[in-house]
C-alpha atoms as a PDB file:
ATOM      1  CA  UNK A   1      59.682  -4.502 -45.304  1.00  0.00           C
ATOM      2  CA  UNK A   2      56.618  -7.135 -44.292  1.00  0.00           C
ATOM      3  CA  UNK A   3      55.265  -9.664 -45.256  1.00  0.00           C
ATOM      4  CA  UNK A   4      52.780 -11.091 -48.133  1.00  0.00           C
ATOM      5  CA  UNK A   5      50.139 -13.016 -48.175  1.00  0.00           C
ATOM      6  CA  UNK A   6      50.193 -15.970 -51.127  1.00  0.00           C
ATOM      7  CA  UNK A   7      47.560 -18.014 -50.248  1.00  0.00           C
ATOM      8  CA  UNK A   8      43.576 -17.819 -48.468  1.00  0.00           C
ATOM      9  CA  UNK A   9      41.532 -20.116 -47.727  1.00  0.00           C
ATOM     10  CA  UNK A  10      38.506 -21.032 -45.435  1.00  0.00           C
ATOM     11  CA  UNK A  11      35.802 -23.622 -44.461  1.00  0.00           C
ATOM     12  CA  UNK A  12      32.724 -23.733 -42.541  1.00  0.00           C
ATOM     13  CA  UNK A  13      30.606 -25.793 -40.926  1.00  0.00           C
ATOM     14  CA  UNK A  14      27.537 -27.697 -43.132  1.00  0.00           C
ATOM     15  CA  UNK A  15      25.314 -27.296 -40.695  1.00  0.00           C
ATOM     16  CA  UNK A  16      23.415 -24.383 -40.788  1.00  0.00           C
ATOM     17  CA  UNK A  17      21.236 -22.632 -38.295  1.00  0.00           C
ATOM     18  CA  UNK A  18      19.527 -19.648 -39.455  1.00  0.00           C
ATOM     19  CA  UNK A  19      17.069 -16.856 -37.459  1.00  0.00           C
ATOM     20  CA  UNK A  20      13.906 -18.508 -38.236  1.00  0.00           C
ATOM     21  CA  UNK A  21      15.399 -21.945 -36.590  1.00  0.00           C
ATOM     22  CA  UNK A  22      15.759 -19.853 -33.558  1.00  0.00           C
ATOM     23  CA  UNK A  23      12.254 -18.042 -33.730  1.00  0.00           C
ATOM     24  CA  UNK A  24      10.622 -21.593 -33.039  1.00  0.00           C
ATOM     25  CA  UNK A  25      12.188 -21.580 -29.397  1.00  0.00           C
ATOM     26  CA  UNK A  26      13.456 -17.980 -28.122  1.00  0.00           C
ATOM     27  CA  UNK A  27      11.512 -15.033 -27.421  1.00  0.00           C
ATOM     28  CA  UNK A  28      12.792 -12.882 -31.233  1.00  0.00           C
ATOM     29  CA  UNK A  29      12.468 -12.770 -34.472  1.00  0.00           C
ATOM     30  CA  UNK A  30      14.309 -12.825 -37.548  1.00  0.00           C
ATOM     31  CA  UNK A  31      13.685  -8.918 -38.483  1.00  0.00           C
ATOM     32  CA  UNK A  32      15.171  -8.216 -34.496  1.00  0.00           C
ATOM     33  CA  UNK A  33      18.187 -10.102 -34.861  1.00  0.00           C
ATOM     34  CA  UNK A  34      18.915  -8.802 -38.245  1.00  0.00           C
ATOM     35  CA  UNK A  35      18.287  -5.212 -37.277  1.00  0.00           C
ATOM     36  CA  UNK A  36      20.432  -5.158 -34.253  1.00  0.00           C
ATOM     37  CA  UNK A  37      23.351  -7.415 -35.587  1.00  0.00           C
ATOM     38  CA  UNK A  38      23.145  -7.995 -39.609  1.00  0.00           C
ATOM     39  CA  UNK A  39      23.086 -11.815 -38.857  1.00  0.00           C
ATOM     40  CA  UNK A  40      20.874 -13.798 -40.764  1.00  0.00           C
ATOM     41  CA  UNK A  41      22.091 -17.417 -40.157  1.00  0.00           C
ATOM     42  CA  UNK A  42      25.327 -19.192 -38.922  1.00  0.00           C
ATOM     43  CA  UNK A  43      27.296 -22.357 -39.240  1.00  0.00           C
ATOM     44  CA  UNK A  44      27.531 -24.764 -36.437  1.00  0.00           C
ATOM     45  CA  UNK A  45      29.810 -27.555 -35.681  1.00  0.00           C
ATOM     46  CA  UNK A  46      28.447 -31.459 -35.610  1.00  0.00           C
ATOM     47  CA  UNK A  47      29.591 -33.824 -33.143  1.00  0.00           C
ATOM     48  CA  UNK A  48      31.851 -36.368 -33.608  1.00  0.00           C
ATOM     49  CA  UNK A  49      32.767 -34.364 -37.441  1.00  0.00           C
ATOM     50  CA  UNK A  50      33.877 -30.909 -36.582  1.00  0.00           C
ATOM     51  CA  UNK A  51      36.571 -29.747 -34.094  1.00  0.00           C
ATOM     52  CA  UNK A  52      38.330 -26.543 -33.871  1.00  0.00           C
ATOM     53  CA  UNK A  53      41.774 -28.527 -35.252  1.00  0.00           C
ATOM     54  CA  UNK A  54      39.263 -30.483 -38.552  1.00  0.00           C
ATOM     55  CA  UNK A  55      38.188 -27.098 -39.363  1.00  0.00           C
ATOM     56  CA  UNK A  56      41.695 -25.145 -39.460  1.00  0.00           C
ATOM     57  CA  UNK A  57      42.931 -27.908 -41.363  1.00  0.00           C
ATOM     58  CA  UNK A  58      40.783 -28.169 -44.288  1.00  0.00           C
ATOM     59  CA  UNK A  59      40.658 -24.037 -44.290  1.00  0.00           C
ATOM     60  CA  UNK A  60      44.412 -24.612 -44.570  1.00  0.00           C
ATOM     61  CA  UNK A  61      44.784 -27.046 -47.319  1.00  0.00           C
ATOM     62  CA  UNK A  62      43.005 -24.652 -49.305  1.00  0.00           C
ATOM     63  CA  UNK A  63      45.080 -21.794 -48.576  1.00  0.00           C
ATOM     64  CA  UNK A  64      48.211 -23.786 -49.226  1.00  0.00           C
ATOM     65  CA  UNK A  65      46.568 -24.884 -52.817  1.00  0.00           C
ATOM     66  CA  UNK A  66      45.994 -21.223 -53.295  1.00  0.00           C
ATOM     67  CA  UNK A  67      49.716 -20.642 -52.707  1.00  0.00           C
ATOM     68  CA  UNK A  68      50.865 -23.412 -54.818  1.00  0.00           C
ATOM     69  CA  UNK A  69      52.474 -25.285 -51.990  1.00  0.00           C
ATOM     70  CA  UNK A  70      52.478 -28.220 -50.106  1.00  0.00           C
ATOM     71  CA  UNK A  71      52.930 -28.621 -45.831  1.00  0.00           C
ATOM     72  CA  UNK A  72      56.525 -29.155 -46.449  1.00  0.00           C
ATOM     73  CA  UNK A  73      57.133 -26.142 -47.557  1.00  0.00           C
ATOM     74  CA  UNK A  74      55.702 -24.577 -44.074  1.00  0.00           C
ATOM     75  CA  UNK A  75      57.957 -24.051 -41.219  1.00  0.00           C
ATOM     76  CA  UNK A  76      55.996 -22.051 -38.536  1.00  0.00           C
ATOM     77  CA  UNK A  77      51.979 -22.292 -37.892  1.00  0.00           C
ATOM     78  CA  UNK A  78      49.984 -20.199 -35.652  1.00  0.00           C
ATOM     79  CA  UNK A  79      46.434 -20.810 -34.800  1.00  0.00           C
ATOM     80  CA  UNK A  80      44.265 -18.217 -33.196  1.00  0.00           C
ATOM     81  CA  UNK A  81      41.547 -19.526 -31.711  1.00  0.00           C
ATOM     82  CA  UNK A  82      39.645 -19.503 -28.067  1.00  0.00           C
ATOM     83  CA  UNK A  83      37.647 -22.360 -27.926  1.00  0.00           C
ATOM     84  CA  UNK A  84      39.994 -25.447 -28.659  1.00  0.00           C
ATOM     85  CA  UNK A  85      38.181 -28.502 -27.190  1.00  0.00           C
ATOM     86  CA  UNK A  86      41.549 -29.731 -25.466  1.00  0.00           C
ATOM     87  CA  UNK A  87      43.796 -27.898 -23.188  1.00  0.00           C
ATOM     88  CA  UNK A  88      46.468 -29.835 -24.751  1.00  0.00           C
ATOM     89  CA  UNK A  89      48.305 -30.167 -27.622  1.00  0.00           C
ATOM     90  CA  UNK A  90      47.507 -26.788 -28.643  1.00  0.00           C
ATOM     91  CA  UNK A  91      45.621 -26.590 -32.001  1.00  0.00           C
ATOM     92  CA  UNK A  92      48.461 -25.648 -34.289  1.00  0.00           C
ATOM     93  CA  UNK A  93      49.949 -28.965 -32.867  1.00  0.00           C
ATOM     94  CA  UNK A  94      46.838 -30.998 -33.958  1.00  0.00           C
ATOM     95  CA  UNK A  95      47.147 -29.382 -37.591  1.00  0.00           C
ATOM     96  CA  UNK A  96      50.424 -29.902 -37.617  1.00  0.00           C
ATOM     97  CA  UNK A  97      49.411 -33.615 -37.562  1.00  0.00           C
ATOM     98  CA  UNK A  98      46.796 -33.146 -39.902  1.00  0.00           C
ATOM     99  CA  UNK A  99      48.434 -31.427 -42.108  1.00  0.00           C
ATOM    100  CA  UNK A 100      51.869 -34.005 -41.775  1.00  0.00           C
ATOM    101  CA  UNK A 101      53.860 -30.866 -41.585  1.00  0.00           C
ATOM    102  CA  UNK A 102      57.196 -31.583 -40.212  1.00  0.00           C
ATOM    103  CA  UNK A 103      60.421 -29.567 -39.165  1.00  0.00           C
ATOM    104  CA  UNK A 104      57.552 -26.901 -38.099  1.00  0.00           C
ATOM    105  CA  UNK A 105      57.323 -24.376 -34.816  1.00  0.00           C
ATOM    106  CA  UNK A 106      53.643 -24.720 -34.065  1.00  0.00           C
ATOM    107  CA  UNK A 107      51.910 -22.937 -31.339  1.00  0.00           C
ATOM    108  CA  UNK A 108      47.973 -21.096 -30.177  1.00  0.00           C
ATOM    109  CA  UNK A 109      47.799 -17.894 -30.025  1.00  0.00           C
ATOM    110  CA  UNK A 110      44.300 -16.785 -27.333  1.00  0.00           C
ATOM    111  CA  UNK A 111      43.327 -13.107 -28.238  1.00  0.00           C
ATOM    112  CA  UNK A 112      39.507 -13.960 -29.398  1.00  0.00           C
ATOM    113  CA  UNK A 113      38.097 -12.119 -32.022  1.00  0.00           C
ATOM    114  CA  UNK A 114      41.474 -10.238 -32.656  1.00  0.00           C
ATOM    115  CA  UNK A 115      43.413 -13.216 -32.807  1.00  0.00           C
ATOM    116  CA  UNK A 116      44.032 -13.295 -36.194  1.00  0.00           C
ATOM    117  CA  UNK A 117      45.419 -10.244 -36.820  1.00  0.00           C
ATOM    118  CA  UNK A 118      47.533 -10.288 -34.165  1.00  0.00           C
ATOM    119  CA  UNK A 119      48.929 -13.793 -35.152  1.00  0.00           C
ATOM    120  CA  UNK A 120      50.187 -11.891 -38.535  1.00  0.00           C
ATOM    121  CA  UNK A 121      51.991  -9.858 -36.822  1.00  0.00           C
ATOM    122  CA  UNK A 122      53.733 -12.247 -34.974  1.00  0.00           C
ATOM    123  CA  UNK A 123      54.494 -13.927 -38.457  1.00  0.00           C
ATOM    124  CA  UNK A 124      55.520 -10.475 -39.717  1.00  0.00           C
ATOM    125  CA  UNK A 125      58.115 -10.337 -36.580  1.00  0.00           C
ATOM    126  CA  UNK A 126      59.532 -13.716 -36.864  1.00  0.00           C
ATOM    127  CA  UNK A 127      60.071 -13.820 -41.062  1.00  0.00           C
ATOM    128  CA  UNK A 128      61.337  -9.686 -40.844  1.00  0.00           C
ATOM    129  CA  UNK A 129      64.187 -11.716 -38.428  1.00  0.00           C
ATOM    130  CA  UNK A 130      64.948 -14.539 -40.675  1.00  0.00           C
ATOM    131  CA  UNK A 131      63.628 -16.649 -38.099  1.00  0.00           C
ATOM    132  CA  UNK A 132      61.225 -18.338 -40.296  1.00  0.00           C
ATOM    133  CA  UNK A 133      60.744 -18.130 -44.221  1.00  0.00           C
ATOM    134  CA  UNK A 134      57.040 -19.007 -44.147  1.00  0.00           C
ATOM    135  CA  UNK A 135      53.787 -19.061 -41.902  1.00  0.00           C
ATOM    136  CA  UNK A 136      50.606 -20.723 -42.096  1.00  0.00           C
ATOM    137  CA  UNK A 137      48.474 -18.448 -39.816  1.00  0.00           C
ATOM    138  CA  UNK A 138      45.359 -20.177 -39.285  1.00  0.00           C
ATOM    139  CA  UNK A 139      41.771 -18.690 -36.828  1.00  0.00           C
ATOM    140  CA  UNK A 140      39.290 -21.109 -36.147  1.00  0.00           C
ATOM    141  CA  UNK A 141      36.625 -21.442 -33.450  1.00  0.00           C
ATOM    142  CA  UNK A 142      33.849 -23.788 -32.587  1.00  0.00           C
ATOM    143  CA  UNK A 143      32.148 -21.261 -30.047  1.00  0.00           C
ATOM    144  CA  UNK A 144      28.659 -23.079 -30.767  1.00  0.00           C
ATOM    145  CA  UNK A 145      29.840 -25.315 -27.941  1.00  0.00           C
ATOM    146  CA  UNK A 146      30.540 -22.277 -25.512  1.00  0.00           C
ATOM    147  CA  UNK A 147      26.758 -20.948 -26.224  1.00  0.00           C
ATOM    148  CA  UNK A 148      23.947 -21.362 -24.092  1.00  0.00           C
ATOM    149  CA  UNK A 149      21.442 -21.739 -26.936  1.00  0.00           C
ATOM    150  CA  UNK A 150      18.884 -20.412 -24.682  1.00  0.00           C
ATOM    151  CA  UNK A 151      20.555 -17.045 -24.008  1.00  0.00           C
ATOM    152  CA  UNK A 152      19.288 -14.543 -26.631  1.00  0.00           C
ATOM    153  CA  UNK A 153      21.602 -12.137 -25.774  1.00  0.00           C
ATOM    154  CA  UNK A 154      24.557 -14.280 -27.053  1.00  0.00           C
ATOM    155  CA  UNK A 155      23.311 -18.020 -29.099  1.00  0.00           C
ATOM    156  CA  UNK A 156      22.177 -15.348 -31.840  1.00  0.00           C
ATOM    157  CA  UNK A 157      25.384 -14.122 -32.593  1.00  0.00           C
ATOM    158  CA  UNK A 158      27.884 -16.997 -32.872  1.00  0.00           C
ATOM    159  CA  UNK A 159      28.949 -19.050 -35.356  1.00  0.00           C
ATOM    160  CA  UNK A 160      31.711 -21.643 -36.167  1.00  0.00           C
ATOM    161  CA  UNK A 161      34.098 -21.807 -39.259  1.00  0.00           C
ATOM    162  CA  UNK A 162      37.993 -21.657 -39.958  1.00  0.00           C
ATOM    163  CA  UNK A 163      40.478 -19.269 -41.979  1.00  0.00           C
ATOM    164  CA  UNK A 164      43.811 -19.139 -43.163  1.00  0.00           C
ATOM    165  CA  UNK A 165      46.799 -17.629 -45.251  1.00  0.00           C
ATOM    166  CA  UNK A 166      50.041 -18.343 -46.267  1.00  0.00           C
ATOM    167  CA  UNK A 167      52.500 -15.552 -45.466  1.00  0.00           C
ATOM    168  CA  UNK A 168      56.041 -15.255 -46.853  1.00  0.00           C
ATOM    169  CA  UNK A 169      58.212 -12.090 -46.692  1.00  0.00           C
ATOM    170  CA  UNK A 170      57.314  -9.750 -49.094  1.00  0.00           C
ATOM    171  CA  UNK A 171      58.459  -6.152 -50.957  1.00  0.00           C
ATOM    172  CA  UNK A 172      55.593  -3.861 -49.207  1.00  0.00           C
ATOM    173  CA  UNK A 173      55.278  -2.825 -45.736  1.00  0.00           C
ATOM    174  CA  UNK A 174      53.232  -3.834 -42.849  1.00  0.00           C
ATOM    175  CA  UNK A 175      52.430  -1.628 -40.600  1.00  0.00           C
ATOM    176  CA  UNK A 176      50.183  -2.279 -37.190  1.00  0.00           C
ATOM    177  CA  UNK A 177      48.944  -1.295 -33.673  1.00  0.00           C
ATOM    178  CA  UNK A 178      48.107  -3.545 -31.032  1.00  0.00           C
ATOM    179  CA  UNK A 179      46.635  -2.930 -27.764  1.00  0.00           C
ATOM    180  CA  UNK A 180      44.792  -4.518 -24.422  1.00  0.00           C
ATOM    181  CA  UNK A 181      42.469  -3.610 -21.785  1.00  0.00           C
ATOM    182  CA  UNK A 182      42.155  -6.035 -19.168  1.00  0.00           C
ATOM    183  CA  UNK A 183      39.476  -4.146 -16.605  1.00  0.00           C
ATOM    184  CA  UNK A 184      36.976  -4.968 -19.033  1.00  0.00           C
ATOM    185  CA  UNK A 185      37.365  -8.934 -18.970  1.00  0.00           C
ATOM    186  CA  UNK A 186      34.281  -9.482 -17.102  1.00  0.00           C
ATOM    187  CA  UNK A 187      32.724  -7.301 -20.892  1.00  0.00           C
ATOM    188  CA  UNK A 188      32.908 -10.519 -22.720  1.00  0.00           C
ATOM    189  CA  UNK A 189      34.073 -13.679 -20.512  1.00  0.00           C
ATOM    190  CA  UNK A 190      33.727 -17.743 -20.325  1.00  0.00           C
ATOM    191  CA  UNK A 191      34.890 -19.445 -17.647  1.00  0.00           C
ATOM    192  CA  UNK A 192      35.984 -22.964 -17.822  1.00  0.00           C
ATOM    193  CA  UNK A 193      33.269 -25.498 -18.041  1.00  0.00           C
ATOM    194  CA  UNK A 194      30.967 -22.524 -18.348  1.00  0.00           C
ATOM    195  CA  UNK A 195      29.189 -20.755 -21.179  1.00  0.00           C
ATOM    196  CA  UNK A 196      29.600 -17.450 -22.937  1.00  0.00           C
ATOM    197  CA  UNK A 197      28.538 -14.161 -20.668  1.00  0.00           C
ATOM    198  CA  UNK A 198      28.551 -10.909 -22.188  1.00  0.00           C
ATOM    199  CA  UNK A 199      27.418  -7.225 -21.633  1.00  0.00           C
ATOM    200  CA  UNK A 200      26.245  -6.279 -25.354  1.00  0.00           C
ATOM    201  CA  UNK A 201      26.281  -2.800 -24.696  1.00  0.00           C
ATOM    202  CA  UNK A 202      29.659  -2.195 -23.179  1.00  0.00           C
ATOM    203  CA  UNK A 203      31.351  -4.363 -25.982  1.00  0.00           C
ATOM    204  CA  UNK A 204      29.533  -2.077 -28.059  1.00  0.00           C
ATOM    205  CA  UNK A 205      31.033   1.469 -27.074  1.00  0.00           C
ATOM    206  CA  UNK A 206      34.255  -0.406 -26.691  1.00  0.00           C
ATOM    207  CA  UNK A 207      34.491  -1.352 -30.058  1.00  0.00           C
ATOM    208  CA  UNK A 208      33.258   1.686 -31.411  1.00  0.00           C
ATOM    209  CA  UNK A 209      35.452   3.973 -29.093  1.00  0.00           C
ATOM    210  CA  UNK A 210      38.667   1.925 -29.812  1.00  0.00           C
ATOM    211  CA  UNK A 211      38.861   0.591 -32.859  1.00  0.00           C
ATOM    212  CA  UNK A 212      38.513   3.951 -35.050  1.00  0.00           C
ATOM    213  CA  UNK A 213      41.236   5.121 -32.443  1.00  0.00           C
ATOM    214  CA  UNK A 214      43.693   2.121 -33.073  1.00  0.00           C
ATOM    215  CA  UNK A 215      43.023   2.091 -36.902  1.00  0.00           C
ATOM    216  CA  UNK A 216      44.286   6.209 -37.355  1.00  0.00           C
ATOM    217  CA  UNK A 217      47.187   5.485 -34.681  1.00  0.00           C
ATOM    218  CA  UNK A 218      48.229   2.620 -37.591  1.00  0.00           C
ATOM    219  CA  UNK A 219      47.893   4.927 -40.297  1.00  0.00           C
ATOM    220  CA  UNK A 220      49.895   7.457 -38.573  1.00  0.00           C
ATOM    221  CA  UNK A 221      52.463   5.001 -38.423  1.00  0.00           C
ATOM    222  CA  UNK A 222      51.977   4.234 -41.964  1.00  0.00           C
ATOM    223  CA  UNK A 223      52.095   8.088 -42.808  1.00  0.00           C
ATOM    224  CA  UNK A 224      48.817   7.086 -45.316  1.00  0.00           C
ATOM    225  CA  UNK A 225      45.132   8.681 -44.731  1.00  0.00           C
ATOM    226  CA  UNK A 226      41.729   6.863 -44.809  1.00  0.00           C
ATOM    227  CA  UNK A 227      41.587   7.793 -48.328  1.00  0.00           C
ATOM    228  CA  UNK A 228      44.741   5.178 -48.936  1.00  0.00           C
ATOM    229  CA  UNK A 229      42.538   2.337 -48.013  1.00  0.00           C
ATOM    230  CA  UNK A 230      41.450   0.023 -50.727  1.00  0.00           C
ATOM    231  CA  UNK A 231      39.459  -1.734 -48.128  1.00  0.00           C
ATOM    232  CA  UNK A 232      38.702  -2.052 -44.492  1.00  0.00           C
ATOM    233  CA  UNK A 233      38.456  -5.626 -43.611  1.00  0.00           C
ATOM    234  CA  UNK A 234      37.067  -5.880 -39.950  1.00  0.00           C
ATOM    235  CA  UNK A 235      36.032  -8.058 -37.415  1.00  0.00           C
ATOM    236  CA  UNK A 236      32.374  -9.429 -38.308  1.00  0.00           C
ATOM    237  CA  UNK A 237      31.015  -8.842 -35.061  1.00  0.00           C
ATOM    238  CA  UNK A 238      27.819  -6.653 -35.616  1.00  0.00           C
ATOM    239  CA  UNK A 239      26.752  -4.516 -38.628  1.00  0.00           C
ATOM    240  CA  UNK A 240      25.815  -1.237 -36.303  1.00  0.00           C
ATOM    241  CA  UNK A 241      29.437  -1.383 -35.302  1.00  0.00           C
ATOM    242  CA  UNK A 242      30.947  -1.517 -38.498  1.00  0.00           C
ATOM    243  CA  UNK A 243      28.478   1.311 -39.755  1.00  0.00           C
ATOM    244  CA  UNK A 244      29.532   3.554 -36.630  1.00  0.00           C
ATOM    245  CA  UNK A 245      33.089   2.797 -37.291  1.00  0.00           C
ATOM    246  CA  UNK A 246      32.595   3.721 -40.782  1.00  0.00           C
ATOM    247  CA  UNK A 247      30.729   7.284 -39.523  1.00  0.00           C
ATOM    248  CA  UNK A 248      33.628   7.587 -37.559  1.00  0.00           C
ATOM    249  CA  UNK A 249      36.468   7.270 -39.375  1.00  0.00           C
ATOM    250  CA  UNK A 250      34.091   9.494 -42.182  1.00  0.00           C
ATOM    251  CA  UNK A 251      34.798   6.611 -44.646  1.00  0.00           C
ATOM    252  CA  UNK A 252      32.322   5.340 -47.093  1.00  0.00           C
ATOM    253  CA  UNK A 253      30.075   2.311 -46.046  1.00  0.00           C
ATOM    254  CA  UNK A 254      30.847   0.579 -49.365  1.00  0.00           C
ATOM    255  CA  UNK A 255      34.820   0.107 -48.645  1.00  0.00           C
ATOM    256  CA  UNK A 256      33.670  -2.065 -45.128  1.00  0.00           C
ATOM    257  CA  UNK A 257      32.999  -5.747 -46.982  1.00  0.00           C
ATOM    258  CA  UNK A 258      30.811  -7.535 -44.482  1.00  0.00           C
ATOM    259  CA  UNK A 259      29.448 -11.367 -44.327  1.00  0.00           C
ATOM    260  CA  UNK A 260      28.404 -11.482 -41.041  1.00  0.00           C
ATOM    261  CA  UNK A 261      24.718 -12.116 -42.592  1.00  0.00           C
ATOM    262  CA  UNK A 262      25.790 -15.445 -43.847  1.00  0.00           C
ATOM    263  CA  UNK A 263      28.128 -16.627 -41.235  1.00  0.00           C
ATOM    264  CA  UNK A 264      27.638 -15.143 -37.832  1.00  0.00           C
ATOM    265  CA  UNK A 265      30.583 -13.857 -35.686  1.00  0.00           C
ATOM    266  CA  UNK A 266      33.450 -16.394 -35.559  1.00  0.00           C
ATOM    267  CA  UNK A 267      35.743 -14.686 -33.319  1.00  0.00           C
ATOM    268  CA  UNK A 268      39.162 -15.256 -34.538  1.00  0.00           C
ATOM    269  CA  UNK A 269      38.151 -17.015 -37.538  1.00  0.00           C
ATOM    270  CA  UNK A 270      36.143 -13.658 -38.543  1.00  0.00           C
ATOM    271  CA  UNK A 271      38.758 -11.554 -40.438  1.00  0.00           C
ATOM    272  CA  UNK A 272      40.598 -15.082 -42.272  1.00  0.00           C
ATOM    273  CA  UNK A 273      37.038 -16.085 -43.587  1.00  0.00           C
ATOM    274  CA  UNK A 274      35.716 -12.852 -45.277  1.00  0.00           C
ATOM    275  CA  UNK A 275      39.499 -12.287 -46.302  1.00  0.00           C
ATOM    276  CA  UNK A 276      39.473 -15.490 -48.279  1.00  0.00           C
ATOM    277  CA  UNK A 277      35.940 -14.781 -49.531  1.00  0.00           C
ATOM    278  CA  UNK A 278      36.543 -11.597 -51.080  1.00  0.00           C
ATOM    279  CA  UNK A 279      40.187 -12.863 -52.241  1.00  0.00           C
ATOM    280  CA  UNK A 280      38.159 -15.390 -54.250  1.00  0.00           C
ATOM    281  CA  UNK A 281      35.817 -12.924 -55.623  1.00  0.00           C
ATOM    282  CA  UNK A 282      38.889 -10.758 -57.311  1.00  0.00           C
ATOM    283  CA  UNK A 283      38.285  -8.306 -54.842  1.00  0.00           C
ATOM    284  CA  UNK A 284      41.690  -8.057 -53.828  1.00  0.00           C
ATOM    285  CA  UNK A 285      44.284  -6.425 -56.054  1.00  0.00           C
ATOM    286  CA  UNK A 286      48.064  -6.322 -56.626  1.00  0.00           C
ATOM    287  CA  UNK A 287      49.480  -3.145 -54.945  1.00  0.00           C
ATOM    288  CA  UNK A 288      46.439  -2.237 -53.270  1.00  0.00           C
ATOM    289  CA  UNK A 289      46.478  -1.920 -49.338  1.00  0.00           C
ATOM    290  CA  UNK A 290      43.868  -3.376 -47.094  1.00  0.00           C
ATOM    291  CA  UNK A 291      43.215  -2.780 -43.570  1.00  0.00           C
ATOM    292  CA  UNK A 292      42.007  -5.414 -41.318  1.00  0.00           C
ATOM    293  CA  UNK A 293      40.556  -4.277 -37.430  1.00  0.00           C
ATOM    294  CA  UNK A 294      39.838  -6.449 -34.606  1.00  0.00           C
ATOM    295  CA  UNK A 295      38.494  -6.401 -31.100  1.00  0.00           C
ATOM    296  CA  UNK A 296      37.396  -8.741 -28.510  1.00  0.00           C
ATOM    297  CA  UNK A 297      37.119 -10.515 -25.366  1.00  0.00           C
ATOM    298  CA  UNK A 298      40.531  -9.738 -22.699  1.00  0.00           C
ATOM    299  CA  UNK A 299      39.552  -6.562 -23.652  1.00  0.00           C
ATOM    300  CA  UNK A 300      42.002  -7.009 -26.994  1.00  0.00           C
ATOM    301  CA  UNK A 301      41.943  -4.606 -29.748  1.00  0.00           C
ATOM    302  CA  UNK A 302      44.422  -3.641 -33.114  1.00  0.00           C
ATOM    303  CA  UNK A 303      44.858  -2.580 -36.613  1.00  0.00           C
ATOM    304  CA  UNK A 304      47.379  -3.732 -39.668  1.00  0.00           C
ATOM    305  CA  UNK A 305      48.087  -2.982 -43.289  1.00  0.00           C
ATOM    306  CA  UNK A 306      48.652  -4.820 -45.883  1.00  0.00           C
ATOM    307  CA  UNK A 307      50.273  -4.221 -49.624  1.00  0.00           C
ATOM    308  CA  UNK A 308      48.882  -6.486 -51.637  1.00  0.00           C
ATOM    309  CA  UNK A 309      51.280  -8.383 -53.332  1.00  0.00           C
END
């Protein structure tokens, strides 16, 4: 048994900032930052509008409408997310408010870009107990204020937005694989008051070591081949990774949706946000089972699958 998912939704930023906006100040060019990362422009946060907690919120109010429910009908919220602008309350506390949820367990869950997925399975473990009947699992990130926008090697990348879905228990299974490597935290770090350091290259064979790794571990688990896959819905980091993970795994291009040209990476809020795009584009079918992948900064790194309900 596992859980479902009932409801998606997701919201970005209206502020755009595309490659050409960045051409005008740093030493590259749109064609360069497209060919290396499949990024073509990115949403950023506006003072004094946008928070990590305004964006989760309204990303959530459109998955609940999805579902057909209201905040009341919510009892446990989980918000990945690394770059909440307060140390405390935690974000899922601040949509809590938002929201006016009440009777609710609400608490942050800090894995970066693989937040998300690792959030649903910490929904998955609480409703399989009876613990809780339904989750709001929400990943949002304003990491436009952890950029030094004069940094090439990282300002080109990011972007802000929110996702989230509803989960109830459901009929299929879930299956997933989680795992950690903390000697490579100095990879992809930020310390506090500090901006956004990274070693491209290392995150790079990371990603494209581990995640092929993690994703046939969870399909072993699953007893299911790559050929089971409806869709492989991974982390929107870079569009050479996804391709080499695709030549990896000896899967076809075309079952890897991707958005990353539109939105940037958005760390945790990566996987919700193409997840509710595609949802909305009937992409997604009953009794079909979807894959989502993530890695990041800690070093973090895991795999699920979903059944469609």
């Amino acid at each position: 048994m596992g859980i479902k998912i009932i409801g998606t939704g997701s919201y970005l930023p209206e502020k755009v900032i595309t490659n050409k906006d960045l051409e005008s100040y740093l030493d590259t060019s749109d064609e360069w930052i497209r060919e290396r990362t499949g990024i073509g422009n990115r949403h950023v946060a506006e003072e004094g509008k946008d928070t990590v907690a305004s964006l989760g919120a309204e990303a959530s109010r459109r998955a609940m409408e999805m579902a057909g429910i209201t905040a009341d009908d919510i009892d446990l919220i989980l918000v990945a997310s690394c770059s909440s602008q307060e140390h405390l309350p935690c974000v899922a506390c601040q949509i809590q408010e938002i929201l006016g949820a009440k009777k609710v367990a609400a608490f942050d869950i800090n894995a970066a870009c693989s937040g998300f997925m690792i959030a649903l399975s910490v929904a998955n473990a609480y409703i399989e107990t009876g613990a809780f009947k339904r989750a709001l699992v929400v990943g949002s990130e304003v990491l436009s204020e952890l950029v030094d926008w004069n940094d090439r090697g990282t300002c080109i990348l990011f972007g802000d937005g929110a996702g989230a879905a509803v989960v109830e228990k459901g009929d299929g299974n879930f299956h997933y694989s989680l795992g950690a490597d903390g000697t490579g935290g100095k990879v992809l770090y930020c310390n506090t008051n500090e901006k956004i350091q990274m070693i491209g290259q290392d995150v790079y064979m990371f990603a494209t070591k581990v995640v092929p790794i993690v994703i046939r571990e969870t399909l072993d688990k699953a007893q299911l081949t790559t050929d089971d896959i409806d869709l492989y819905i991974l982390h929107q980091a870079n569009s050479r990774i996804i391709k080499t993970i695709s030549r990896n795994l000896k899967v076809d291009i075309e079952k890897f949706p991707m958005n990353m040209e539109k939105v940037g990476n958005i760390s945790s809020a990566s996987i919700p946000v193409l997840l509710d795009e595609i949802n909305r584009q009937g992409m997604l079918v009953s009794g079909k089972k979807y894959l989502f992948a993530g890695f990041g900064a800690g070093l973090t790194y895991g795999a699920c699958i979903v059944d469609w309900a």
